[in-house]
N, C-alpha and C. Protein backbone atom coordinates (compact mmCIF):
# COMPACT_ATOMS: atom_id res chain seq x y z
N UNK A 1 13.94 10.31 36.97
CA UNK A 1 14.98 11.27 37.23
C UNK A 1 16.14 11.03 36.28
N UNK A 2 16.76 11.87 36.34
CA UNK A 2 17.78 11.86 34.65
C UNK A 2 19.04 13.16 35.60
N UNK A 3 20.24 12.55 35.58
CA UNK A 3 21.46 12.79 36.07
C UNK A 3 22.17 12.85 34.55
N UNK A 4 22.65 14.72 34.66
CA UNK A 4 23.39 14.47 33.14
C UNK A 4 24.45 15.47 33.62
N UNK A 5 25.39 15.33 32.23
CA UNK A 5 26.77 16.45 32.50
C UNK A 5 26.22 17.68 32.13
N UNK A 6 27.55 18.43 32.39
CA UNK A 6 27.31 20.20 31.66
C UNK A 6 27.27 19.81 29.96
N UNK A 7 28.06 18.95 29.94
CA UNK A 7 28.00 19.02 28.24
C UNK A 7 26.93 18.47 27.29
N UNK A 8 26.70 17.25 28.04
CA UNK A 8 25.08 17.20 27.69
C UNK A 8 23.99 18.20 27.58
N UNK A 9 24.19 18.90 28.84
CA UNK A 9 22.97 19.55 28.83
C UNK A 9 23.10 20.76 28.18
N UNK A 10 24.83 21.40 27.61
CA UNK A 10 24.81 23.00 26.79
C UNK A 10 24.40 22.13 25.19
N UNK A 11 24.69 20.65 25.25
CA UNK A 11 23.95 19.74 23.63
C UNK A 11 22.26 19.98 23.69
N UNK A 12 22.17 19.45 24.53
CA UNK A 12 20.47 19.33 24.59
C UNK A 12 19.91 20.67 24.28
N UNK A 13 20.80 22.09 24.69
CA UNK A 13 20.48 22.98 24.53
C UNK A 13 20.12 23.85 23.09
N UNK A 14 21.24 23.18 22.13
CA UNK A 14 21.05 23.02 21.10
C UNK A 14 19.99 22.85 20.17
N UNK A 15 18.85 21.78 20.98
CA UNK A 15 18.03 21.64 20.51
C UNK A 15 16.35 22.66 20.60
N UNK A 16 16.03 23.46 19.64
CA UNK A 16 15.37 24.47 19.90
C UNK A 16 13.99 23.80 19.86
N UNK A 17 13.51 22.79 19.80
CA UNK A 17 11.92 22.65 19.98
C UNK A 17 11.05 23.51 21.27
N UNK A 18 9.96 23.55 20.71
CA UNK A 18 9.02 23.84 21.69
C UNK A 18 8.13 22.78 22.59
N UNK A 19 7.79 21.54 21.95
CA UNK A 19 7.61 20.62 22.90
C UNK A 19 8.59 19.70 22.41
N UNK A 20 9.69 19.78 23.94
CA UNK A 20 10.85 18.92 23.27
C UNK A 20 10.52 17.51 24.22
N UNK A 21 10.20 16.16 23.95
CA UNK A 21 10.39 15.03 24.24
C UNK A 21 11.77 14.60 24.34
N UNK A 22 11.84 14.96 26.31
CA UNK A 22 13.37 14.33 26.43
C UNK A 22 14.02 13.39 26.59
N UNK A 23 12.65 12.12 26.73
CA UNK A 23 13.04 10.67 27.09
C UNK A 23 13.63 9.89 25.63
N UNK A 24 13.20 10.98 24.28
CA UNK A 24 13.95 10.93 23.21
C UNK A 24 14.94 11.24 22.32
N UNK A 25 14.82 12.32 22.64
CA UNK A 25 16.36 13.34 22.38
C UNK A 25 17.44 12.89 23.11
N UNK A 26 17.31 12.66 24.35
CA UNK A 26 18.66 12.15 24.95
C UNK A 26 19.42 11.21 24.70
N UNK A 27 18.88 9.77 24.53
CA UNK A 27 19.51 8.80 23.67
C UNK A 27 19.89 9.14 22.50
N UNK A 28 19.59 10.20 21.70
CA UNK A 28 20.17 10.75 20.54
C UNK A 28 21.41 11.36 20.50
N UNK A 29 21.47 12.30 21.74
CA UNK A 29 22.98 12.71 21.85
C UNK A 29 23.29 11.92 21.22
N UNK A 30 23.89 11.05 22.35
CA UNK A 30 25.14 9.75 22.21
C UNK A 30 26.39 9.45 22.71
N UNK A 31 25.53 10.65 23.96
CA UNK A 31 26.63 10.53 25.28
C UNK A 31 26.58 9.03 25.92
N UNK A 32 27.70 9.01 26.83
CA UNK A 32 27.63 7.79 27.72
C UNK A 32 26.60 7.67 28.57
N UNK A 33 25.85 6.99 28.87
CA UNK A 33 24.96 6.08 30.11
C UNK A 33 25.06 5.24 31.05
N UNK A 34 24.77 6.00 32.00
CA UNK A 34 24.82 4.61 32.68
C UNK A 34 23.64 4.40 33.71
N UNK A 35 22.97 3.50 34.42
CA UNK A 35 21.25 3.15 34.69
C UNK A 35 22.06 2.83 36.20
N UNK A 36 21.26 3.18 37.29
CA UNK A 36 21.94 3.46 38.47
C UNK A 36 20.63 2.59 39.20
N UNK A 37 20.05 1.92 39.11
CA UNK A 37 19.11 0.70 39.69
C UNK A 37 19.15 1.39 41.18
N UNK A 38 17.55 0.96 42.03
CA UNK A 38 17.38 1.31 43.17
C UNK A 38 15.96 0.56 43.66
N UNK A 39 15.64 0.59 44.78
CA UNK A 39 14.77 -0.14 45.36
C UNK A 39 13.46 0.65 45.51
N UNK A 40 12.49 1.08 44.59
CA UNK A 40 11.44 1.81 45.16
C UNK A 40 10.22 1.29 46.22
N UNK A 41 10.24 2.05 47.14
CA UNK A 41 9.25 1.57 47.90
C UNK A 41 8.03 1.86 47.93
N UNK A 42 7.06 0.92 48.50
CA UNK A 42 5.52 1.07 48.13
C UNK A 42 5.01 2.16 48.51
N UNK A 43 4.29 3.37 47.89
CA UNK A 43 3.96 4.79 48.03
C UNK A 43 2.91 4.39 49.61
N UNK A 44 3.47 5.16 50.58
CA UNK A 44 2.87 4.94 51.72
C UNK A 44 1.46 6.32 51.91
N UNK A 45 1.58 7.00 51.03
CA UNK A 45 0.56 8.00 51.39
C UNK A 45 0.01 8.64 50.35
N UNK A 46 -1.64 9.08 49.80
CA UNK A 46 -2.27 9.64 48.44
C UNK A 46 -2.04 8.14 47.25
N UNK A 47 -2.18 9.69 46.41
CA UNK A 47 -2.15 8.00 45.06
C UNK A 47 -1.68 9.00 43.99
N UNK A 48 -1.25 8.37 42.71
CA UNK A 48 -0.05 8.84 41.95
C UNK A 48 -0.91 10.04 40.89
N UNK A 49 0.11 10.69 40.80
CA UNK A 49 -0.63 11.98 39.77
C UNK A 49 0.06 11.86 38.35
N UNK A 50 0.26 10.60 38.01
CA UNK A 50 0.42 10.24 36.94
C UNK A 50 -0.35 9.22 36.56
N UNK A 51 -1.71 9.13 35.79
CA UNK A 51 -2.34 8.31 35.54
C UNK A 51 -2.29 7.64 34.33
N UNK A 52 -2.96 6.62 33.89
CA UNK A 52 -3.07 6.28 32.54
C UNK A 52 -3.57 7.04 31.35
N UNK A 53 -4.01 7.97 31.76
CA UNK A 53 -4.47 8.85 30.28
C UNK A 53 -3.08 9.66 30.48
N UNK A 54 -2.88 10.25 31.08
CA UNK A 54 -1.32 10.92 31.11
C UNK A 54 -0.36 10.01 30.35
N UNK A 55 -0.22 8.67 30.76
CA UNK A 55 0.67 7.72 30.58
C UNK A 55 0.75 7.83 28.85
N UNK A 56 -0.48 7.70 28.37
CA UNK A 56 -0.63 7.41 27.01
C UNK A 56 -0.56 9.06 26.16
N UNK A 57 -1.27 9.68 26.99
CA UNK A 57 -0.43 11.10 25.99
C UNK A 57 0.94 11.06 26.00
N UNK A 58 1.44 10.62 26.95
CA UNK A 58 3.09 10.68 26.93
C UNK A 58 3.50 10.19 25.54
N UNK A 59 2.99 8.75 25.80
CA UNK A 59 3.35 7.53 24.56
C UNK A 59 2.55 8.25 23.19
N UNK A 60 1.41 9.04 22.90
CA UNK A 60 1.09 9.57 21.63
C UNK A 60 2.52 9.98 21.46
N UNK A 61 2.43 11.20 22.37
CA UNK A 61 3.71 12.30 22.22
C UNK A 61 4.89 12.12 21.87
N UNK A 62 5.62 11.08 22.26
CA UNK A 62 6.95 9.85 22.16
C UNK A 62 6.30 9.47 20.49
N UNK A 63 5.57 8.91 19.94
CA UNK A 63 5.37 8.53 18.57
C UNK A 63 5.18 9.49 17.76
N UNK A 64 4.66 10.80 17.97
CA UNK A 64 4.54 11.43 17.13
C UNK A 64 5.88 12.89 16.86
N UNK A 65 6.35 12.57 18.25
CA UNK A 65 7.57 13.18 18.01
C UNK A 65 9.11 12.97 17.68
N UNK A 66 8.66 11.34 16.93
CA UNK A 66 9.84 10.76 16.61
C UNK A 66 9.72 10.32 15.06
N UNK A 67 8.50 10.03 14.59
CA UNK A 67 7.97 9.26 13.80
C UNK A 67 7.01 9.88 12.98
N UNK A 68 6.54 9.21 11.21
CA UNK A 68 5.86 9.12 10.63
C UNK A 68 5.60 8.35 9.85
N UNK A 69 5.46 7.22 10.72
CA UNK A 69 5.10 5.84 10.36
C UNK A 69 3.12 5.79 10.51
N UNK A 70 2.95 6.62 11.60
CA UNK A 70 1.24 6.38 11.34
C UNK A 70 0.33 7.06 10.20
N UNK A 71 1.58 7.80 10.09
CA UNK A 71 0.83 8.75 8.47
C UNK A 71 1.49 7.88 7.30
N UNK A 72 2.47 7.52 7.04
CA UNK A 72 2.42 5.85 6.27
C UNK A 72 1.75 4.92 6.19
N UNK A 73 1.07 4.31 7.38
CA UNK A 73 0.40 3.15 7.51
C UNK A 73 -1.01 4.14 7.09
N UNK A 74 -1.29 5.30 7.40
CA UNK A 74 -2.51 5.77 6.49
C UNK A 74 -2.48 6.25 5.28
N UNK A 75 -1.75 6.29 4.53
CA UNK A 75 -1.04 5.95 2.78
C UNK A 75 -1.36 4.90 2.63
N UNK A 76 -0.58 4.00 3.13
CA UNK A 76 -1.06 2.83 2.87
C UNK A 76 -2.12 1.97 2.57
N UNK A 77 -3.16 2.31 3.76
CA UNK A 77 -4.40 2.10 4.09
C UNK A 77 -5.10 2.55 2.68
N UNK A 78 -5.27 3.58 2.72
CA UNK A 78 -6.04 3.89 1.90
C UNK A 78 -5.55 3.88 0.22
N UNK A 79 -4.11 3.39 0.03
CA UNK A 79 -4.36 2.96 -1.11
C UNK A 79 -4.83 1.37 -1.28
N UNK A 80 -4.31 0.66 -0.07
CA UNK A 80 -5.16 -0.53 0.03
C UNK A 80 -6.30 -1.03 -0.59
N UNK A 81 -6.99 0.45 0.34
CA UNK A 81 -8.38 0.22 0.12
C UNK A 81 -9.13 0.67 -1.34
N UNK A 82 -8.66 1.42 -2.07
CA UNK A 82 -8.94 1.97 -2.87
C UNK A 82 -8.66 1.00 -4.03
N UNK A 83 -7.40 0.06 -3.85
CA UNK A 83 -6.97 -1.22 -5.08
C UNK A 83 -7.95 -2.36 -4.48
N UNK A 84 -8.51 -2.51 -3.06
CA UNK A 84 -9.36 -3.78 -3.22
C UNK A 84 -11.00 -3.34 -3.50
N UNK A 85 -11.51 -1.89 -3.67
CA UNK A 85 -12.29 -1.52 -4.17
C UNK A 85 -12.71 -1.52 -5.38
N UNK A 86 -11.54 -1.32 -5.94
CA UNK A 86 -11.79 -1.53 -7.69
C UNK A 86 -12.00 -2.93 -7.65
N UNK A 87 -10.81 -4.26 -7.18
CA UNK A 87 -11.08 -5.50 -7.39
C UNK A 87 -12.86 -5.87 -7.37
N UNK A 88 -13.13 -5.39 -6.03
CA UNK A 88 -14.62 -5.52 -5.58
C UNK A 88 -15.35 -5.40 -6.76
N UNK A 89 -14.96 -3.70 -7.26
CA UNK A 89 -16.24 -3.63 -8.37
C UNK A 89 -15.62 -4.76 -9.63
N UNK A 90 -15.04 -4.96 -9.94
CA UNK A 90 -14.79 -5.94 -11.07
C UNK A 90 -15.52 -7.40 -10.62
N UNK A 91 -15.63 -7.44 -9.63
CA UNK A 91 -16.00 -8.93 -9.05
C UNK A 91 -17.35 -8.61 -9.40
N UNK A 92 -17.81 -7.79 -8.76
CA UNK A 92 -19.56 -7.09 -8.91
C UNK A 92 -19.99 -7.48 -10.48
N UNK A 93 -18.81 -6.42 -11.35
CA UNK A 93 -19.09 -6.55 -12.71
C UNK A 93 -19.70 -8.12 -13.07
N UNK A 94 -18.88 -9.08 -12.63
CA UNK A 94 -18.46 -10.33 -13.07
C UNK A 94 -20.26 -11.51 -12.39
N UNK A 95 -19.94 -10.59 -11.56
CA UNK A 95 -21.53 -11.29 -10.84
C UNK A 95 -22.56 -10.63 -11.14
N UNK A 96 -22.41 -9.56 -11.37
CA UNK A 96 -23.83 -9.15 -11.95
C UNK A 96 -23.94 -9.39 -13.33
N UNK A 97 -23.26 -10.06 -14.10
CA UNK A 97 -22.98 -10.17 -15.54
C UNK A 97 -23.84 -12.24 -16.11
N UNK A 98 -23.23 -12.89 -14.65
CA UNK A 98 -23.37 -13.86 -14.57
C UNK A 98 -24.02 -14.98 -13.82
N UNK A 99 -24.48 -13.69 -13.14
CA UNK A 99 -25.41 -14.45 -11.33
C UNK A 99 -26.59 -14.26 -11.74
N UNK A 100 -27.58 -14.87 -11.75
CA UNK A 100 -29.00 -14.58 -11.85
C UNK A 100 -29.69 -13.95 -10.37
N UNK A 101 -29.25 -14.11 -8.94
CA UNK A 101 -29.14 -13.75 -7.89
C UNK A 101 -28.57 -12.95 -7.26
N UNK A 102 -28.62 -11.64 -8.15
CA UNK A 102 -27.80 -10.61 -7.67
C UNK A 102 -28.84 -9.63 -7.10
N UNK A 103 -28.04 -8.92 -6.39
CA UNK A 103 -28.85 -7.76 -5.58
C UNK A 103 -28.69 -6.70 -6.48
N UNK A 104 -29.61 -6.07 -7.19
CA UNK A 104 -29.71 -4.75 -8.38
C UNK A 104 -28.89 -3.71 -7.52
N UNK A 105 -28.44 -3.26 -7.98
CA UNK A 105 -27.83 -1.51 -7.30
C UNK A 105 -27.12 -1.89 -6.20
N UNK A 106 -26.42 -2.47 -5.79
CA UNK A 106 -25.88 -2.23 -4.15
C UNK A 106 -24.40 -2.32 -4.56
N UNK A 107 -24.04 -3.20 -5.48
CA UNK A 107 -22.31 -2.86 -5.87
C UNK A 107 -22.39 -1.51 -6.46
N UNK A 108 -23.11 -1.22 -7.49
CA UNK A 108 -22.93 0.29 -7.69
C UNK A 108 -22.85 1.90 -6.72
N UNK A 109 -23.55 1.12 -5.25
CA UNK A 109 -23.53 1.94 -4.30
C UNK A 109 -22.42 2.12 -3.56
N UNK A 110 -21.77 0.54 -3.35
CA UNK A 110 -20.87 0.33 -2.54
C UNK A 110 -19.58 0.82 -2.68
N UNK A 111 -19.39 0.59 -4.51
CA UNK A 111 -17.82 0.32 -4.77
C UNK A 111 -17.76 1.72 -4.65
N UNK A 112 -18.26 2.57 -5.67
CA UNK A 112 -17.47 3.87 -4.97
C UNK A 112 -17.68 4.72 -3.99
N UNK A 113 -18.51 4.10 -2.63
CA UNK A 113 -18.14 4.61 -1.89
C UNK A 113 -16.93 4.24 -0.84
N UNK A 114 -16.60 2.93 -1.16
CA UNK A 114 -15.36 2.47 -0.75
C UNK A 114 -14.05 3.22 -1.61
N UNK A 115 -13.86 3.10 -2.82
CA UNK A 115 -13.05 4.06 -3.63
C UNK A 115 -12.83 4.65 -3.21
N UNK A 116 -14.03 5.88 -3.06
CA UNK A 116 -13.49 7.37 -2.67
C UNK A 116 -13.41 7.38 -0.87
N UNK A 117 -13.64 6.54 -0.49
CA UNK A 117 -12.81 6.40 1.02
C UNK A 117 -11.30 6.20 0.80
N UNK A 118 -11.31 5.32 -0.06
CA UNK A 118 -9.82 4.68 0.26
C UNK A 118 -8.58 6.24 -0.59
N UNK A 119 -9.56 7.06 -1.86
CA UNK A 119 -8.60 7.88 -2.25
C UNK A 119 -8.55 8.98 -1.36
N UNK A 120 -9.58 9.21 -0.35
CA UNK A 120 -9.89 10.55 0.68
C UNK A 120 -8.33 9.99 1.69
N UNK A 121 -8.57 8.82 1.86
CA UNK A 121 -7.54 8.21 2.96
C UNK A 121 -6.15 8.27 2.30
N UNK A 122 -5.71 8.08 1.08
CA UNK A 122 -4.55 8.37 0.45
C UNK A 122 -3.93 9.65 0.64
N UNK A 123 -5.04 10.32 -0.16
CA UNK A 123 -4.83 11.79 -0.05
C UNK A 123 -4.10 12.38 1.55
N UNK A 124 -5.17 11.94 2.30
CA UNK A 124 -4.96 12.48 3.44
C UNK A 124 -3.26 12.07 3.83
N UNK A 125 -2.72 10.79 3.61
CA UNK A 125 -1.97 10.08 3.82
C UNK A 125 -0.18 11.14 3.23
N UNK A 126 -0.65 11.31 1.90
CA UNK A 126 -0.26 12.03 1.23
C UNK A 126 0.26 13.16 1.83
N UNK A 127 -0.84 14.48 2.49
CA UNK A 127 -0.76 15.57 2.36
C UNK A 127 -0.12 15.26 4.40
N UNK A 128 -0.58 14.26 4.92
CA UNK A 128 0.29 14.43 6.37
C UNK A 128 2.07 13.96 6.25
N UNK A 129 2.01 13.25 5.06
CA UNK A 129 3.57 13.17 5.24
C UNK A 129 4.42 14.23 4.67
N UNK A 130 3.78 15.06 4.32
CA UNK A 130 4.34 16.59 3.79
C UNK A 130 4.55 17.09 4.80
N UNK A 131 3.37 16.96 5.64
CA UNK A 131 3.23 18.25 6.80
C UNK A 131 4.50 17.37 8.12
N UNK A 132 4.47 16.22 8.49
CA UNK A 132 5.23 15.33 8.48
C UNK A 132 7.15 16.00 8.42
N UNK A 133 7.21 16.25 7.11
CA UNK A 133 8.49 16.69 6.81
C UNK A 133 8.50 18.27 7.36
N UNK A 134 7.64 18.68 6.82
CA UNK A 134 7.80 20.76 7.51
C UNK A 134 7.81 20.87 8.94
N UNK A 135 7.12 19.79 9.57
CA UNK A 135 7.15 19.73 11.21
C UNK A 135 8.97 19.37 11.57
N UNK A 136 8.96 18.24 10.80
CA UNK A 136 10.49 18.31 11.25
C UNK A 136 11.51 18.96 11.20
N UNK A 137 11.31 19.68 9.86
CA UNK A 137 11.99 20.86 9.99
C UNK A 137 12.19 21.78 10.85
N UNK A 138 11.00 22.36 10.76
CA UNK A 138 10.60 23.50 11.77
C UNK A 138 10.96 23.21 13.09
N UNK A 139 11.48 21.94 13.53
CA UNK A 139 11.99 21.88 14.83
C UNK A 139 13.70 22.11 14.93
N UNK A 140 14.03 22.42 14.21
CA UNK A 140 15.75 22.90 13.86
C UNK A 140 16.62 21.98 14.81
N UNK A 141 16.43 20.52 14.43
CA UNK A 141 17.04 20.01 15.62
C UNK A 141 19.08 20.05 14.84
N UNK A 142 19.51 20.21 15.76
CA UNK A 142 21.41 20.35 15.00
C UNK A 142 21.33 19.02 14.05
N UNK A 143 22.34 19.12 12.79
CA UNK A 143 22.65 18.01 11.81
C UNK A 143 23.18 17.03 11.92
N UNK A 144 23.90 17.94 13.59
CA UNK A 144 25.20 16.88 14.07
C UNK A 144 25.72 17.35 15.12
N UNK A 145 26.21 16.54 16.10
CA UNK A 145 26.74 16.76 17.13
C UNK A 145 28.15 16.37 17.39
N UNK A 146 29.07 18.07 17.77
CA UNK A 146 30.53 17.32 17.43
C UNK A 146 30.81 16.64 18.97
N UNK A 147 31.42 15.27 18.81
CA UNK A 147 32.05 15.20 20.37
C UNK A 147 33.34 16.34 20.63
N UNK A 148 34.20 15.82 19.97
CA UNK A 148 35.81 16.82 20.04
C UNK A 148 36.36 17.38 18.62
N UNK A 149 36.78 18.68 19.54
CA UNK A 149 37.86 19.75 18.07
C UNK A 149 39.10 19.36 18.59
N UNK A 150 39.86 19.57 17.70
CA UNK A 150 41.17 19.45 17.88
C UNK A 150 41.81 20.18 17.07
């Protein structure tokens, strides 16, 4: 439950999203708070209609409507993977050049199919932190919030 002012809430209003996450926006204001503690008691009857798969769409929803850090960490990833792929094939080079115990064809199979994982995963990485930025846009949240005119 969430106890707010009129002025909070003609701010919040401000904000035009369509799925607006309010357990996040509100700490954004940057109105005052204050946490009013209470004793809940053990649910005496049924069982809760908030479950754990609910729980965790919440928490997707909360990360993806704040953040684009998981489309970073998949940039990342896949350029990762794509610089220890090449290493790989150079190692390959180096062993198949010098190993008498090499397996014929399987680095040639491997490396670029690791490569072109790791540049599919870049790419991808790439083209969500675009989409990333137009999402945020497109949510017209205000630039700024005045407290007082004078």
């Amino acid at each position: 439950f969430r106890l707010m002012s009129r002025r909070a809430l003609e701010t919040l209003r401000d904000f035009h999203e369509v799925n607006l996450f309010r357990r996040g926006i509100v700490p954004l204001l940057g109105f005052k708070t204050a946490i009013v503690k209470y004793q809940r008691l053990e649910r005496f009857a049924g069982v809760t209609k908030y479950p754990f798969s609910r729980m965790l769409a919440l928490a997707i929803d909360g990360i993806t409507s704040f953040s684009a850090v998981p489309l970073q960490w998949i940039t990342r990833i896949g350029f990762i993977l794509a610089l220890l792929s090449v290493l790989f094939g150079f190692w390959a080079l180096v062993v198949g050049i010098y190993s008498p115990n090499r397996v014929t064809g399987w680095a040639s199979i491997v490396t670029p199919i690791f490569f072109l994982g790791g540049l599919q995963l870049l790419a991808t990485g790439v083209i969500g932190n675009y989409i990333a930025k137009i999402y945020l846009e497109t949510k017209q949240r205000p630039r700024f919030i005045i407290e007082t005119s004078i």
